[in-house]
C-alpha atoms as a PDB file:
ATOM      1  CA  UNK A   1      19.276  14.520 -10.963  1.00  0.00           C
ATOM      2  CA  UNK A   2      17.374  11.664 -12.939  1.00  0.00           C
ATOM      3  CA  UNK A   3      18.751   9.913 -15.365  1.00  0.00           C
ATOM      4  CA  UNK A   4      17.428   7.645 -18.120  1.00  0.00           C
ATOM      5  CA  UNK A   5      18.303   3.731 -18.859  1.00  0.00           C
ATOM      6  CA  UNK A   6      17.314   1.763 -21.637  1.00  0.00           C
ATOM      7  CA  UNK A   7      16.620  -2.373 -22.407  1.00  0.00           C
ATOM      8  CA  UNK A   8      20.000  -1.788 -24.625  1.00  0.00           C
ATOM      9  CA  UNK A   9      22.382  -0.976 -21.873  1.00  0.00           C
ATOM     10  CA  UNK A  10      20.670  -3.803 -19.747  1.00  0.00           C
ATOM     11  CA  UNK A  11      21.029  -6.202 -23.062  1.00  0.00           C
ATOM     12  CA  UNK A  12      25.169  -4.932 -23.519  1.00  0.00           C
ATOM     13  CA  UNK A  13      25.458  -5.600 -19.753  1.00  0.00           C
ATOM     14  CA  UNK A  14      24.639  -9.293 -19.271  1.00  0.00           C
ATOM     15  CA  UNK A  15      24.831 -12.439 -21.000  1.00  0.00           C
ATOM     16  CA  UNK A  16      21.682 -13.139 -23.132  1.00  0.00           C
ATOM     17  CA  UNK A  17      21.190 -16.277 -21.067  1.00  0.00           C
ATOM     18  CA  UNK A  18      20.391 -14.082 -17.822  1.00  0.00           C
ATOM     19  CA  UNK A  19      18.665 -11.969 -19.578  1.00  0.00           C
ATOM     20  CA  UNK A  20      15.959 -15.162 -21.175  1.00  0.00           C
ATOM     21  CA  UNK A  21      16.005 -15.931 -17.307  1.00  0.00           C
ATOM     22  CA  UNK A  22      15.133 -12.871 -16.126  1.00  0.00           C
ATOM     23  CA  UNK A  23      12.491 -11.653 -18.627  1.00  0.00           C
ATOM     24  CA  UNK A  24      10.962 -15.099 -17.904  1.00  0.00           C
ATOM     25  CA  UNK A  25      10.811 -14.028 -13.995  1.00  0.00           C
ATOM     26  CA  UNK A  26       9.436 -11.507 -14.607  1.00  0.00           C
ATOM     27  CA  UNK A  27       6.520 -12.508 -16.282  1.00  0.00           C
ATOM     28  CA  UNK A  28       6.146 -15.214 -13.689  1.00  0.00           C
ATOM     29  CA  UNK A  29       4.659 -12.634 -10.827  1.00  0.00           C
ATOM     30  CA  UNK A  30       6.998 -13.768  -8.375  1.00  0.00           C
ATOM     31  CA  UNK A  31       8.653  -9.880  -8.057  1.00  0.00           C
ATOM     32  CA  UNK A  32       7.051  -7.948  -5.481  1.00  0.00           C
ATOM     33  CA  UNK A  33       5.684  -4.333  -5.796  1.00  0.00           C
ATOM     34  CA  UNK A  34       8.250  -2.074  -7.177  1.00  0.00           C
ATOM     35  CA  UNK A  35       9.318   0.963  -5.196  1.00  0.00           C
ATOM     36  CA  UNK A  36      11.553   3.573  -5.215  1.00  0.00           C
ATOM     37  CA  UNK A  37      14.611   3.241  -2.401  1.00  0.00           C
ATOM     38  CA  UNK A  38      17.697   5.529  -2.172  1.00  0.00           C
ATOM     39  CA  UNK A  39      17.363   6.431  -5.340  1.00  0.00           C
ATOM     40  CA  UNK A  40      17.407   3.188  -6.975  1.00  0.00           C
ATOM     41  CA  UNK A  41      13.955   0.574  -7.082  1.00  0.00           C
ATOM     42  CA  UNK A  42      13.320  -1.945  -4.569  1.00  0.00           C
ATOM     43  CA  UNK A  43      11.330  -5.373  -4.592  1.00  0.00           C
ATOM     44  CA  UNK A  44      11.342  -8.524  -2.568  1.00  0.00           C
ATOM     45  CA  UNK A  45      11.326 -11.939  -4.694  1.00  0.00           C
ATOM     46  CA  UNK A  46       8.553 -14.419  -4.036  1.00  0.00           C
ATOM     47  CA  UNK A  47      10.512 -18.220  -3.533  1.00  0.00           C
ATOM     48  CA  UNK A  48       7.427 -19.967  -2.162  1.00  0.00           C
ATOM     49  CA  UNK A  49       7.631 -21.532   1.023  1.00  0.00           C
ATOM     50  CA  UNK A  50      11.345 -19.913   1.358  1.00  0.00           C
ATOM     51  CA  UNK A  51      12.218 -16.655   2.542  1.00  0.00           C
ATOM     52  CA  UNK A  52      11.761 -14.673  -0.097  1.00  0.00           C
ATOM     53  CA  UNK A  53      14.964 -12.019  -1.796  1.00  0.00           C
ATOM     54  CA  UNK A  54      14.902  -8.097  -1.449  1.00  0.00           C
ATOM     55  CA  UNK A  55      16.739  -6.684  -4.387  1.00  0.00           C
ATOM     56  CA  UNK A  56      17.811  -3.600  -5.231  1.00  0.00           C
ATOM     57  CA  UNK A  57      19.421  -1.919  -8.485  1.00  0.00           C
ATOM     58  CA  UNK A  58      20.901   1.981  -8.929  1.00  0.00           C
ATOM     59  CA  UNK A  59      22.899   4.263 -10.575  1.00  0.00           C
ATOM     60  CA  UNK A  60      26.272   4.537  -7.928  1.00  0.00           C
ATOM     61  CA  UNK A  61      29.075   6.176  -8.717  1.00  0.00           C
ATOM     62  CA  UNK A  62      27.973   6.538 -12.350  1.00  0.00           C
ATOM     63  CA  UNK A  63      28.152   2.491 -12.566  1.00  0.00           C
ATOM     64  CA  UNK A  64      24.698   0.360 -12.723  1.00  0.00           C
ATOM     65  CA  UNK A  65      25.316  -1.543  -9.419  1.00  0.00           C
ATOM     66  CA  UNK A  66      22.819  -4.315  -7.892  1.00  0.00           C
ATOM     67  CA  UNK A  67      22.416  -5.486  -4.259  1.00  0.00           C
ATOM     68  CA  UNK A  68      20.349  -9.189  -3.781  1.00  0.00           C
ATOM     69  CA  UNK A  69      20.069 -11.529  -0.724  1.00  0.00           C
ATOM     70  CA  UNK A  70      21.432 -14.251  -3.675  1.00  0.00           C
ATOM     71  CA  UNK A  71      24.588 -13.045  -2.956  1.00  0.00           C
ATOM     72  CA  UNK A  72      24.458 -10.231  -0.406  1.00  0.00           C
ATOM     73  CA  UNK A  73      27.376  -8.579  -2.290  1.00  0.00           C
ATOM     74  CA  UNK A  74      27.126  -5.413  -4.582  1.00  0.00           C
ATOM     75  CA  UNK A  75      27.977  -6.589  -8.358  1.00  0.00           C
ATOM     76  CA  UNK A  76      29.114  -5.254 -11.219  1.00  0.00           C
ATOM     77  CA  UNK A  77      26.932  -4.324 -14.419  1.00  0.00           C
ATOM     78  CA  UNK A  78      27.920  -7.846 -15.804  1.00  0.00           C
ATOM     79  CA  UNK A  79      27.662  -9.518 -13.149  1.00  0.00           C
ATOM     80  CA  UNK A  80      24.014  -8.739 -12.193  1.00  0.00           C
ATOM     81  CA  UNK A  81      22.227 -11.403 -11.094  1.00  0.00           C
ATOM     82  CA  UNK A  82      18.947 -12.956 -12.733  1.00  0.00           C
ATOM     83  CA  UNK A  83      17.072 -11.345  -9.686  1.00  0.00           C
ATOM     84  CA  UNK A  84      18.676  -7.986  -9.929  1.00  0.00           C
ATOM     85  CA  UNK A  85      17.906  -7.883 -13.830  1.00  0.00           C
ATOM     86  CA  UNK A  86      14.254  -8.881 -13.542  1.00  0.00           C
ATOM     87  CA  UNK A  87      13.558  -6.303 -11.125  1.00  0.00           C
ATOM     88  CA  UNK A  88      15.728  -3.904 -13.731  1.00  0.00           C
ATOM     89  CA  UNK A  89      13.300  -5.099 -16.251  1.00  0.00           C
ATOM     90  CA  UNK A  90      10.286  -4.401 -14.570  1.00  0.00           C
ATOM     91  CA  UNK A  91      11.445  -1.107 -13.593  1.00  0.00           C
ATOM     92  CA  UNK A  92      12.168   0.125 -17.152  1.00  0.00           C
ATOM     93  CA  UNK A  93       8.390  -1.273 -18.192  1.00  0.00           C
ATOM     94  CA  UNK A  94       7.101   1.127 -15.395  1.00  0.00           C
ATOM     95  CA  UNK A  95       8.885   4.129 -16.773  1.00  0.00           C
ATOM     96  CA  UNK A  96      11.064   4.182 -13.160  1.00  0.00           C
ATOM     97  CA  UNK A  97      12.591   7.454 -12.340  1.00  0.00           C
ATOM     98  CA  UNK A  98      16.318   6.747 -11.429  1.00  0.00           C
ATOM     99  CA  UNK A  99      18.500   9.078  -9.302  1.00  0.00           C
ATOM    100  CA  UNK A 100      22.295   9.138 -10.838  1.00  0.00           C
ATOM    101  CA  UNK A 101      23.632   9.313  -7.210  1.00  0.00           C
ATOM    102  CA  UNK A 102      21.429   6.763  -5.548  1.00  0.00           C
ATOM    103  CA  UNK A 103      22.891   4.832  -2.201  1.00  0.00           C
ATOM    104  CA  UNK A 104      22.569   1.096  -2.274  1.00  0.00           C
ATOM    105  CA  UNK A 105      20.811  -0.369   1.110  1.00  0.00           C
ATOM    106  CA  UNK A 106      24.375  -1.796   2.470  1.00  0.00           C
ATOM    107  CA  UNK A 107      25.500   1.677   2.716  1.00  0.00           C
ATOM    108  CA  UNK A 108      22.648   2.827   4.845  1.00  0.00           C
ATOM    109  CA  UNK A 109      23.844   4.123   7.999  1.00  0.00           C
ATOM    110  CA  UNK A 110      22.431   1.679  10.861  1.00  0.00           C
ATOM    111  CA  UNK A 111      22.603   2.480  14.783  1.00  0.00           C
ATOM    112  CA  UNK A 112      25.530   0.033  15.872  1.00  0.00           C
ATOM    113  CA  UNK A 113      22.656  -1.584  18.637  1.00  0.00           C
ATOM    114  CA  UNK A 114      20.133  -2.418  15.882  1.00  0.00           C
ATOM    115  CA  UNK A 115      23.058  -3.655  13.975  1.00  0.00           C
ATOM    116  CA  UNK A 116      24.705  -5.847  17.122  1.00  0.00           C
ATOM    117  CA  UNK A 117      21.078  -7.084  17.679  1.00  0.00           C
ATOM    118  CA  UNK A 118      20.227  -8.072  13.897  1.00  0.00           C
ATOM    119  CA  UNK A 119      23.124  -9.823  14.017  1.00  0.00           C
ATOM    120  CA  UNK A 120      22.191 -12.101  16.969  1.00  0.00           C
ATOM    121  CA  UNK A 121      18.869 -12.343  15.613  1.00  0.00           C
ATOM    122  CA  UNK A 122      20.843 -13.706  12.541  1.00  0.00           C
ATOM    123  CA  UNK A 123      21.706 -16.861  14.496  1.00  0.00           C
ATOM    124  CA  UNK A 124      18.647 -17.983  16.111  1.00  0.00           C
ATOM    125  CA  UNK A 125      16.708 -21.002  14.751  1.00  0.00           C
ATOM    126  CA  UNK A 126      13.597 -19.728  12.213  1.00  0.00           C
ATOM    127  CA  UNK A 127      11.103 -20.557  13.690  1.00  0.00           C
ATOM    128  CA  UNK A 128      11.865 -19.637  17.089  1.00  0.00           C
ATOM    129  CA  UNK A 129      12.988 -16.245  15.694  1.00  0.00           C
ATOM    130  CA  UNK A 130       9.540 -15.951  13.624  1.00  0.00           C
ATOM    131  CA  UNK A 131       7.831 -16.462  16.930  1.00  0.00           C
ATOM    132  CA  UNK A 132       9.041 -14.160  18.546  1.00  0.00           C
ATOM    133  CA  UNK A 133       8.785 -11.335  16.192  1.00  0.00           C
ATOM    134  CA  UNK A 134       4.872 -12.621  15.532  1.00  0.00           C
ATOM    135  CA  UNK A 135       4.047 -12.214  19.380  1.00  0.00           C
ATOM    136  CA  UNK A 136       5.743  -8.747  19.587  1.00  0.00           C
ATOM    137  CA  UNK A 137       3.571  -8.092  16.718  1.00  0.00           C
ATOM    138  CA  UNK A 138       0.495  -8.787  17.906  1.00  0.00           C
ATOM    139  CA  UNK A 139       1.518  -6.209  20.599  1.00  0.00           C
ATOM    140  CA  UNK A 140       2.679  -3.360  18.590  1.00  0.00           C
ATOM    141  CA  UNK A 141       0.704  -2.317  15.336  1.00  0.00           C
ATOM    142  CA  UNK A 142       3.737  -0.527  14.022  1.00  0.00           C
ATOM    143  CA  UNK A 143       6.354  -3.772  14.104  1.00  0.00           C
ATOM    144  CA  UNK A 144       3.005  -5.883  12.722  1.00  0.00           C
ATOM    145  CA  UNK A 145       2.556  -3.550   9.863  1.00  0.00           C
ATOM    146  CA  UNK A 146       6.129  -3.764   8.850  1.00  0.00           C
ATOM    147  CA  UNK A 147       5.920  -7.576   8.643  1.00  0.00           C
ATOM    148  CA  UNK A 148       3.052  -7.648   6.909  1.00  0.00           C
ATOM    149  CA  UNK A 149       4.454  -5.099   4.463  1.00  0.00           C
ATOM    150  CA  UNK A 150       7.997  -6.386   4.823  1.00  0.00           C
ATOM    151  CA  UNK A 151       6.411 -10.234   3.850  1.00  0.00           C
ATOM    152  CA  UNK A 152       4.704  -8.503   0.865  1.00  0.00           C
ATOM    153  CA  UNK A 153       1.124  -8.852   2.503  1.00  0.00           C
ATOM    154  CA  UNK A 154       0.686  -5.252   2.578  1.00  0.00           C
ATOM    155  CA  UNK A 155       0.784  -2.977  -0.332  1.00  0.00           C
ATOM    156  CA  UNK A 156       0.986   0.963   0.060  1.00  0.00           C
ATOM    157  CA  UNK A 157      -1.491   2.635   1.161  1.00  0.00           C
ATOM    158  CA  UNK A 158      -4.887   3.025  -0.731  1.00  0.00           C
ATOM    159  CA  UNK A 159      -6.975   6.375  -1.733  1.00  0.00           C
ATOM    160  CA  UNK A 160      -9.563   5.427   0.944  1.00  0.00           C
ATOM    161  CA  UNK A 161      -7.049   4.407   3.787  1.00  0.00           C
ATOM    162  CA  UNK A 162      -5.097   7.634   3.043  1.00  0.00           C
ATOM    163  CA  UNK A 163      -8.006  10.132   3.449  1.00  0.00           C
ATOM    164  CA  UNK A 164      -9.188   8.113   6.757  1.00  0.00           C
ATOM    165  CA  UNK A 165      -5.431   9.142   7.702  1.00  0.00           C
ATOM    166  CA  UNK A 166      -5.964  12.708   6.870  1.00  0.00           C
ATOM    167  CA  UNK A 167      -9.684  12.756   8.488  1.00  0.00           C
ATOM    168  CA  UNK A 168      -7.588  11.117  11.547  1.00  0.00           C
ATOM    169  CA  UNK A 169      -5.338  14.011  11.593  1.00  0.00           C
ATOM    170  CA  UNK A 170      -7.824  16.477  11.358  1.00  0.00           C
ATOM    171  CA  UNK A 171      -9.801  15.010  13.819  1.00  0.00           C
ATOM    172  CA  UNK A 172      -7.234  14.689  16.431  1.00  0.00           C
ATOM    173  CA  UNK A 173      -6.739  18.483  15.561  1.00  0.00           C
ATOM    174  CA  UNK A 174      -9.930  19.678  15.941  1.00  0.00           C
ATOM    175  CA  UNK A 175     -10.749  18.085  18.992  1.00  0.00           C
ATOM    176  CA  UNK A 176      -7.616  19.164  20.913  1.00  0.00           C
ATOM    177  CA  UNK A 177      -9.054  22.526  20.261  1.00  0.00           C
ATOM    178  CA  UNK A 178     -12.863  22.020  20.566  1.00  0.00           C
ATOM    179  CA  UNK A 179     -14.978  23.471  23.923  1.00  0.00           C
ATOM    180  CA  UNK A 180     -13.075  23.718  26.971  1.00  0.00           C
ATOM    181  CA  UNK A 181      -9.408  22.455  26.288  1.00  0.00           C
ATOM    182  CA  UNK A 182      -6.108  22.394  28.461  1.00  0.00           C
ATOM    183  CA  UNK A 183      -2.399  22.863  26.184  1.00  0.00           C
ATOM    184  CA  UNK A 184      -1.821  19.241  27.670  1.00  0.00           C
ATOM    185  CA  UNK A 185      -4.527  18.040  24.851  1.00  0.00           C
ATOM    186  CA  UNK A 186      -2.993  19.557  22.214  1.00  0.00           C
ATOM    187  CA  UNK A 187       0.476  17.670  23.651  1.00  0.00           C
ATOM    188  CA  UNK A 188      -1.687  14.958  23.291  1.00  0.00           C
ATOM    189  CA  UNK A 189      -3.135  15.448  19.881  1.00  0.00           C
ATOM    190  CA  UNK A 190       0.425  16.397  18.695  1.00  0.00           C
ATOM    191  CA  UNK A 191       1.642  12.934  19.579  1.00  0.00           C
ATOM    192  CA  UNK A 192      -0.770  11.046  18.460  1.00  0.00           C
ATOM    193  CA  UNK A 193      -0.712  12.684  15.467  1.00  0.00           C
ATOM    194  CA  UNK A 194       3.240  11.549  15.457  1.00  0.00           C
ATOM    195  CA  UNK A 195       1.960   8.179  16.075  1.00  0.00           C
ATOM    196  CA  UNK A 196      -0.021   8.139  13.191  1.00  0.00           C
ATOM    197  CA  UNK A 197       2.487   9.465  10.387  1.00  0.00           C
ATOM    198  CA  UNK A 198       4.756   6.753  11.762  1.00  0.00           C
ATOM    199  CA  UNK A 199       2.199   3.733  11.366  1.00  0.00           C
ATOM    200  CA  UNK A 200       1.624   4.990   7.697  1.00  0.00           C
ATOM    201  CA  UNK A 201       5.177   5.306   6.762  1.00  0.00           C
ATOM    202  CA  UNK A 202       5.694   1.629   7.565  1.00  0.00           C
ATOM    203  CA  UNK A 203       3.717   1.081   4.244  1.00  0.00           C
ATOM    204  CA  UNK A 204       5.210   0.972   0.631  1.00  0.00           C
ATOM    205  CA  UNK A 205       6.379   5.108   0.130  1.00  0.00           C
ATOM    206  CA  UNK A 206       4.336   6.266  -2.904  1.00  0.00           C
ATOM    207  CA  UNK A 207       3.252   9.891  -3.084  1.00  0.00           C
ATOM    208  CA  UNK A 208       0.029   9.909  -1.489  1.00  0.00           C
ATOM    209  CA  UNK A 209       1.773   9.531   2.276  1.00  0.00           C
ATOM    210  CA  UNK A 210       3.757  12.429   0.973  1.00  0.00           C
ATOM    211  CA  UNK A 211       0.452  14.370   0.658  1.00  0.00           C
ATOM    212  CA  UNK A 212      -0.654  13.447   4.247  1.00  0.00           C
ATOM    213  CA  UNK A 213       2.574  13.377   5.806  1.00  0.00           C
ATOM    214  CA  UNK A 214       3.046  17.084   4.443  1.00  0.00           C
ATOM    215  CA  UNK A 215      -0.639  17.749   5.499  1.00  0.00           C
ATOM    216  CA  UNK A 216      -0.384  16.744   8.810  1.00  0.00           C
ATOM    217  CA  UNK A 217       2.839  19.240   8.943  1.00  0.00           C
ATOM    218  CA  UNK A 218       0.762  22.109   8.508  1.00  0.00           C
ATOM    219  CA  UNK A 219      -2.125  20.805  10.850  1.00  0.00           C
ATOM    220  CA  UNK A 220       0.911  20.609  13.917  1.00  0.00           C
ATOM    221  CA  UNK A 221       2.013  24.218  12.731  1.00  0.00           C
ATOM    222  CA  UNK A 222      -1.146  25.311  13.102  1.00  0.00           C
ATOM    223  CA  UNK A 223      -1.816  23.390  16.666  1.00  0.00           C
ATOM    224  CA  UNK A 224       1.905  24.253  17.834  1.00  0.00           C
ATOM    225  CA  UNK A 225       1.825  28.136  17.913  1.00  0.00           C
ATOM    226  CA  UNK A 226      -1.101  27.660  21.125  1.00  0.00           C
ATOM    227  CA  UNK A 227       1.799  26.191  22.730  1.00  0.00           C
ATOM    228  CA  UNK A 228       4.352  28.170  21.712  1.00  0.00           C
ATOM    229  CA  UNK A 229       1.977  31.503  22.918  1.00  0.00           C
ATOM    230  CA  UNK A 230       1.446  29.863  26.520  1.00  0.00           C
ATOM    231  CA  UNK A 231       3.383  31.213  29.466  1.00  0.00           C
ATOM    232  CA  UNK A 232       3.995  28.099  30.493  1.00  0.00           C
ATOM    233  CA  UNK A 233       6.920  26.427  29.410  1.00  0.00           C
ATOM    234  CA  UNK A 234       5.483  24.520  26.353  1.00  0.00           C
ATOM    235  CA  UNK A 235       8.268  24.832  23.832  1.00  0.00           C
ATOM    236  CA  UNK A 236       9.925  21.831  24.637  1.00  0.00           C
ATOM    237  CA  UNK A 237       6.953  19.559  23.515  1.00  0.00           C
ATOM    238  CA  UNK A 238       6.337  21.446  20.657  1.00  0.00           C
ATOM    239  CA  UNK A 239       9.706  21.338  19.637  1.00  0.00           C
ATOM    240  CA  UNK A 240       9.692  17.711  20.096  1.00  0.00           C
ATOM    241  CA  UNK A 241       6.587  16.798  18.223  1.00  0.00           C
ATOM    242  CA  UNK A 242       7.510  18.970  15.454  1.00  0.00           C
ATOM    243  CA  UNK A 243      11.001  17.239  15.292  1.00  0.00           C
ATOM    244  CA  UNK A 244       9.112  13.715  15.112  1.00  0.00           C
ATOM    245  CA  UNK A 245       7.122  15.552  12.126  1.00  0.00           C
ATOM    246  CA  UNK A 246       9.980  16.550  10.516  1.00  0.00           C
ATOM    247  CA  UNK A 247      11.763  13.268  10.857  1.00  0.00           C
ATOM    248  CA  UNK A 248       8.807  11.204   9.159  1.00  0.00           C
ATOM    249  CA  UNK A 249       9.197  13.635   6.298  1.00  0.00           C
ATOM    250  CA  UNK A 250      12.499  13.085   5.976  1.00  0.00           C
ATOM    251  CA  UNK A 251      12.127  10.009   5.968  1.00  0.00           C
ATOM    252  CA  UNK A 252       9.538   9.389   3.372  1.00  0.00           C
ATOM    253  CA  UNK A 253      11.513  12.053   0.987  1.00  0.00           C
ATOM    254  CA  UNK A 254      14.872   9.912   1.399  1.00  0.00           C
ATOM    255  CA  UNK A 255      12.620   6.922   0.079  1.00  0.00           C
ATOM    256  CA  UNK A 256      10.485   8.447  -3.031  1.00  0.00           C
ATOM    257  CA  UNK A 257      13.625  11.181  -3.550  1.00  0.00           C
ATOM    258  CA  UNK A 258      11.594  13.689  -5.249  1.00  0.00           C
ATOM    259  CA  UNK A 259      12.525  16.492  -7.359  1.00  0.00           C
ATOM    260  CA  UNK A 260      14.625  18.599  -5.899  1.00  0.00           C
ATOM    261  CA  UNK A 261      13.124  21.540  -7.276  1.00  0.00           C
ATOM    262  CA  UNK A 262       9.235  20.519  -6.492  1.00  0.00           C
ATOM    263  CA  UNK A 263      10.151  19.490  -2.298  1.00  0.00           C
ATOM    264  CA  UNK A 264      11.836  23.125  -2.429  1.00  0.00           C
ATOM    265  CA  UNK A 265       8.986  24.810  -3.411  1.00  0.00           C
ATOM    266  CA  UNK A 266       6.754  21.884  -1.529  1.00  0.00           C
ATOM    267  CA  UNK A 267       8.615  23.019   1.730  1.00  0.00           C
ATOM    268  CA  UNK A 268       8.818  26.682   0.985  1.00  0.00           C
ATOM    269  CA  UNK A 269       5.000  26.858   0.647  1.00  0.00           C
ATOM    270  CA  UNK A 270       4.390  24.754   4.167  1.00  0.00           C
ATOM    271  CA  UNK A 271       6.630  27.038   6.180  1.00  0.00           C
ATOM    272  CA  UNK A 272       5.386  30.381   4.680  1.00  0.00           C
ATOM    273  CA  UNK A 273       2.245  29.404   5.395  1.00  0.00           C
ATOM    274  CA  UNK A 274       2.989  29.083   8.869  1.00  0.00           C
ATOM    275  CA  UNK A 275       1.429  31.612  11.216  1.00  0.00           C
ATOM    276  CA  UNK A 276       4.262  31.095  13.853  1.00  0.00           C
ATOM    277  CA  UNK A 277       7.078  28.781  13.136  1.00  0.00           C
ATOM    278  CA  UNK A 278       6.507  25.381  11.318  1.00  0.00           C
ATOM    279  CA  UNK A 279       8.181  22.093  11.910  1.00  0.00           C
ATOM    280  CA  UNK A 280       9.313  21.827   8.143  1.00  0.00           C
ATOM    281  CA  UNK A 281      11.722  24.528   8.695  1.00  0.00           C
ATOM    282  CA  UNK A 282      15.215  23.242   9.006  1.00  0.00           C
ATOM    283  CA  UNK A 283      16.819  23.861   5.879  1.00  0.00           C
ATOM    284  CA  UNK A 284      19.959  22.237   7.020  1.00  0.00           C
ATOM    285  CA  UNK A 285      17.773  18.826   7.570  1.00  0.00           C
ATOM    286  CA  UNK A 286      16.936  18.846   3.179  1.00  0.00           C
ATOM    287  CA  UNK A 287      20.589  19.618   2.238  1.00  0.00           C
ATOM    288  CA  UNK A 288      21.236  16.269   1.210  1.00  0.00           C
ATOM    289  CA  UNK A 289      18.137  15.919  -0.859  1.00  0.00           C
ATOM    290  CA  UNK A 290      17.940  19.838  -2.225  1.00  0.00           C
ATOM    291  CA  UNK A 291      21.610  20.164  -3.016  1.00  0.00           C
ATOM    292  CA  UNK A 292      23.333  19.324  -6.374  1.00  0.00           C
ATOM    293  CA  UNK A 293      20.209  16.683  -6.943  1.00  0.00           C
ATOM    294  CA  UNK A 294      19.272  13.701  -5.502  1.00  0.00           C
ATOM    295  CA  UNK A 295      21.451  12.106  -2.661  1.00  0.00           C
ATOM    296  CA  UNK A 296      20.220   8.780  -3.480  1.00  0.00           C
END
């Protein structure tokens, strides 16, 4: 469920002096893109030569809470920092849609490896640290466009790169399938396909990866039932490329947090229109964004 804000609850919320300061950041430029993430909006802070801040600001718990690499700690409505209020103030110029049960970033579930390595990573020197992520990167196009997005350098996605991702996928599709094929190349096709949806959802979520993400769901369900018809033993790999699918959608929806109502029906349509089984059927998997609203 959405609910609405307005510059008057921000002005009642924090002293007038953080709120001069923040209107003049934000006319400044220095806030990143504005996204939507766990229900709340998202931005990193340009500081110049410095690491710059993510920030973060939702409705939790019915209370207007705030999350910035200032302070690291949640704060109260008045005690929002000037960060946390520019990037409120920005958000309420866009018209931003804000879930009333959104989950701040610190509450994210994290696998307890990634967490035990981030932490390590935490205490090694800068620029040996930057190093070493910029050489993986220049080995791996996924990790390289997450820094480049992560470091602002990367926007999301644009009309033309997002119909080169769909041609991509249909591509991949069609020639898994084209003269004298073997199920192993539509394996093939499947993953790649995987390995596409997972570059793009490195980028900023807007609603055009939905599109292809949801597009490319109903180009595996279509590819899928050849390997769900052979005699040999295929269901495992379908299984498991329709599971990556599903998990990229997921993942994308947890980010944007679209109507309930519209990914019901968005859903319902893809797996009806499946001739076999689709990949986008898991009803348990949407619970927590289809039931009683938004989860965050």
């Amino acid at each position: 469920m959405a609910v609405r804000l307005d510059i008057d609850a921000i002005r009642n919320a924090v002293a007038p002096s953080t709120l001069k300061d923040a209107e003049k950041l934000l006319e400044s430029g220095r806030l990143g893109e504005i996204t939507p993430f766990g229900g709340g909006a998202s931005c990193v802070l340009d500081r110049g030569s410095q690491p710059g801040y993510e920030v973060w600001v939702g409705v939790v718990g019915g209370e207007f809470t705030a999350e910035c690499d200032c302070g690291g700690e949640p704060a109260d409505p008045d005690e929002l920092c000037v960060h946390a209020v520019a990037l409120t103030l920005g958000a309420l110029r866009d018209d931003f849609a804000w879930s009333s049960v959104a989950t701040p970033p610190a509450q994210i579930a994290v696998d307890p490896e990634v967490r035990r390595l981030a932490e390590i990573a935490a205490t090694i020197p800068a620029r040996r640290l930057a190093m070493l992520i910029g050489e993986h990167a220049a080995q791996d196009r996924h990790l390289a466009t997450r820094l480049l997005t992560y470091a602002g350098r990367l926007g999301a996605p644009t009309d033309t790169e997002l119909a080169n991702a769909r041609r991509t996928i249909d591509n991949l599709a069609n020639d898994a399938t084209a003269g004298e094929w073997e199920l192993h190349d539509v394996v093939k096709a499947g993953q790649w396909i995987v390995d596409e949806l997972e570059l793009l959802v490195q980028r900023l979520a807007n609603d055009g990866i939905l599109d292809v993400v949801e597009h490319a769901a109903e180009v595996w369900d279509d590819l899928a039932r050849h390997l769900y018809d052979a005699r040999h033993g295929y269901d495992d790999e379908a299984e498991e490329i329709g599971d990556a699918v599903r998990a990229v959608h997921l993942r994308l929806c947890e980010a944007l947090q679209p109507d309930p109502d519209d990914l019901r029906d968005r859903v319902a349509e893809i797996v009806t229109a499946a001739e076999f089984t689709s990949c986008l059927d898991r009803p348990e998997d949407y619970l927590p964004l289809l039931s009683g609203g938004l989860r965050g």
